[in-house]
Protein backbone atom coordinates (compact mmCIF):
# COMPACT_ATOMS: atom_id res chain seq x y z
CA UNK A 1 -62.43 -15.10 19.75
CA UNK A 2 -62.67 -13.44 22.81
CA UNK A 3 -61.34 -9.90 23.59
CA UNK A 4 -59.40 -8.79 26.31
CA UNK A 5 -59.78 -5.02 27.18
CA UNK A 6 -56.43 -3.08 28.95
CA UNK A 7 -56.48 -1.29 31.64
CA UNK A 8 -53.95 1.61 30.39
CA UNK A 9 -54.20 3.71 34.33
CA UNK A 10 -50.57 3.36 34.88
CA UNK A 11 -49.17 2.69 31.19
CA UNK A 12 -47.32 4.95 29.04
CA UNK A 13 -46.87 4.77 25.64
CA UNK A 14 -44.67 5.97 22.74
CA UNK A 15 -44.75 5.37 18.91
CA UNK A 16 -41.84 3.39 18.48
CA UNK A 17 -42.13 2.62 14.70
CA UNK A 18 -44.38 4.69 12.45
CA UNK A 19 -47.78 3.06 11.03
CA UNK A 20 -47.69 1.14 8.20
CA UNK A 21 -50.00 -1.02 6.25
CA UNK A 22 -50.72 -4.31 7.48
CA UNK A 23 -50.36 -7.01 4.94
CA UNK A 24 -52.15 -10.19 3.87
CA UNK A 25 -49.16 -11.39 1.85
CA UNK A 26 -45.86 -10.36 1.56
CA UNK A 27 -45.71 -11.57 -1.80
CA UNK A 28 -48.74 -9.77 -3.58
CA UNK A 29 -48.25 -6.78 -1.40
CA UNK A 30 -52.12 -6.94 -0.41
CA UNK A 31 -53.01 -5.03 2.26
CA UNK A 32 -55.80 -6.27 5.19
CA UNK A 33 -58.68 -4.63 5.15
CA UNK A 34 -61.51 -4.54 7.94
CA UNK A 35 -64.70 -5.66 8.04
CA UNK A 36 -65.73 -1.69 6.64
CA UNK A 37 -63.56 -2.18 3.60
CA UNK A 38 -61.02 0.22 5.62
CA UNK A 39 -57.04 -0.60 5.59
CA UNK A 40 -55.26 -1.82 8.43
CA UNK A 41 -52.51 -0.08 9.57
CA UNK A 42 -49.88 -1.46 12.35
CA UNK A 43 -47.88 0.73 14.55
CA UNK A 44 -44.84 -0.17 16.93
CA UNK A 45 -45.36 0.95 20.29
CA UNK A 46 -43.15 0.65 23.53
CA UNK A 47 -45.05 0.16 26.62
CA UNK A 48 -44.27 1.45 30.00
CA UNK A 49 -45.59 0.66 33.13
CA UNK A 50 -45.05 2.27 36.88
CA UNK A 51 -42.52 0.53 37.99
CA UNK A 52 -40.32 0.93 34.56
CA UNK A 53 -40.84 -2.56 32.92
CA UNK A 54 -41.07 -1.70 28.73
CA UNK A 55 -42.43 -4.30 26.38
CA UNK A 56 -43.07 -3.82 22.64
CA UNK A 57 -46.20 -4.07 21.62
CA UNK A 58 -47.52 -3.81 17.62
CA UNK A 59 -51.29 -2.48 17.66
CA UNK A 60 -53.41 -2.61 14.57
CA UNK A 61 -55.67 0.18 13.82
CA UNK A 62 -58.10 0.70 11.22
CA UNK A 63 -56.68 3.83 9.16
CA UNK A 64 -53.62 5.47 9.37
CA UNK A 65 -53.27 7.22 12.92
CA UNK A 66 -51.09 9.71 11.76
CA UNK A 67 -48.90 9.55 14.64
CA UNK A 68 -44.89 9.71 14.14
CA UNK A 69 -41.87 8.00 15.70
CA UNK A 70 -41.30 9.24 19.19
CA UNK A 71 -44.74 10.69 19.86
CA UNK A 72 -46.46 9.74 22.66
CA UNK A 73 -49.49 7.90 22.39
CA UNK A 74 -52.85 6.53 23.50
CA UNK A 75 -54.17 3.57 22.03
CA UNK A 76 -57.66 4.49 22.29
CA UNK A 77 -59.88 1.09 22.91
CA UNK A 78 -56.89 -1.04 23.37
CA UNK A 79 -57.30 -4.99 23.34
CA UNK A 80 -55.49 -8.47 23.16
CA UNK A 81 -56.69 -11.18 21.94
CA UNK A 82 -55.36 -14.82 21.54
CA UNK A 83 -54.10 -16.44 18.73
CA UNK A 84 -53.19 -19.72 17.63
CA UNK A 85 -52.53 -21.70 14.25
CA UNK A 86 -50.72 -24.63 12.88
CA UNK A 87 -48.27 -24.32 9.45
CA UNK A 88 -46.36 -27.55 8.36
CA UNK A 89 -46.91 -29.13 11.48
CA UNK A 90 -45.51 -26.33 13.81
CA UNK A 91 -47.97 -24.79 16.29
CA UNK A 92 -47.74 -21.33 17.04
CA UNK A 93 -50.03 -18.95 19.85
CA UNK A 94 -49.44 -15.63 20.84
CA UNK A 95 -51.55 -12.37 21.58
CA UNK A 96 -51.77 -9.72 19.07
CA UNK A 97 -53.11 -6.32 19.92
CA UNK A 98 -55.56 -3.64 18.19
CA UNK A 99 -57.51 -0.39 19.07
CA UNK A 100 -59.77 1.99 18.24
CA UNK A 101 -57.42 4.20 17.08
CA UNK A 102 -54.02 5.85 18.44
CA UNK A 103 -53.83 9.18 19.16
CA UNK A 104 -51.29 11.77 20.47
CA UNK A 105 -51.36 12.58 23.89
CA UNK A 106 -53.79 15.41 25.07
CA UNK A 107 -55.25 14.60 21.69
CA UNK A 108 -57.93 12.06 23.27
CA UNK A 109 -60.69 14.63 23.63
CA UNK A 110 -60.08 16.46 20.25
CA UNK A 111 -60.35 13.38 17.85
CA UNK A 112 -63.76 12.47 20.03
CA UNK A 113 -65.25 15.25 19.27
């Protein structure tokens, strides 16, 4: 699966829906785990470019980010990458997003250190 890396120069974002745990199955209740043994969280974030077009994107993130609805946010390492499966016959594709992590704005530099 290949990565694509965002350019996020002339993007804006804000935390649209706080993070929550991403789950394997809504049934169980199990929550995904990385490849570290590290929960996934998701977070709902709107995206704005430069000339005012929004989309909504959901980002996974290993750990909770601790951000909160209406923050604005960097996604810190951002990607897409593209997905595709078949259930019952029905094929479905899509991109799905993740980073590094998502901070507050002007709070890049402090959670580097």
């Amino acid at each position: 699966m290949r990565n694509m890396p965002i350019d996020l120069a002339n993007l804006a974002f804000v935390c649209v829906s706080p993070p929550r745990p991403k789950l394997v199955s809504q049934e169980t209740g199990e929550v995904k785990v990385d490849k570290n043994g590290e929960a996934v969280y998701q977070v709902g974030l709107s995206c704005a470019n430069e000339s005012g077009r929004v989309d909504l994107l959901t980002v996974a993130v290993a750990g909770d980010p601790g951000v909160s609805l209406g923050q604005v946010v960097t996604p810190v390492g951002l990607v897409g990458f593209f997905w595709e499966q078949t259930i019952n016959g029905e094929r479905r594709s899509g991109v799905s997003f993740r980073a590094e992590r998502v901070v507050p704005v002007g709070g890049e530099t402090a959670a580097a250190a």
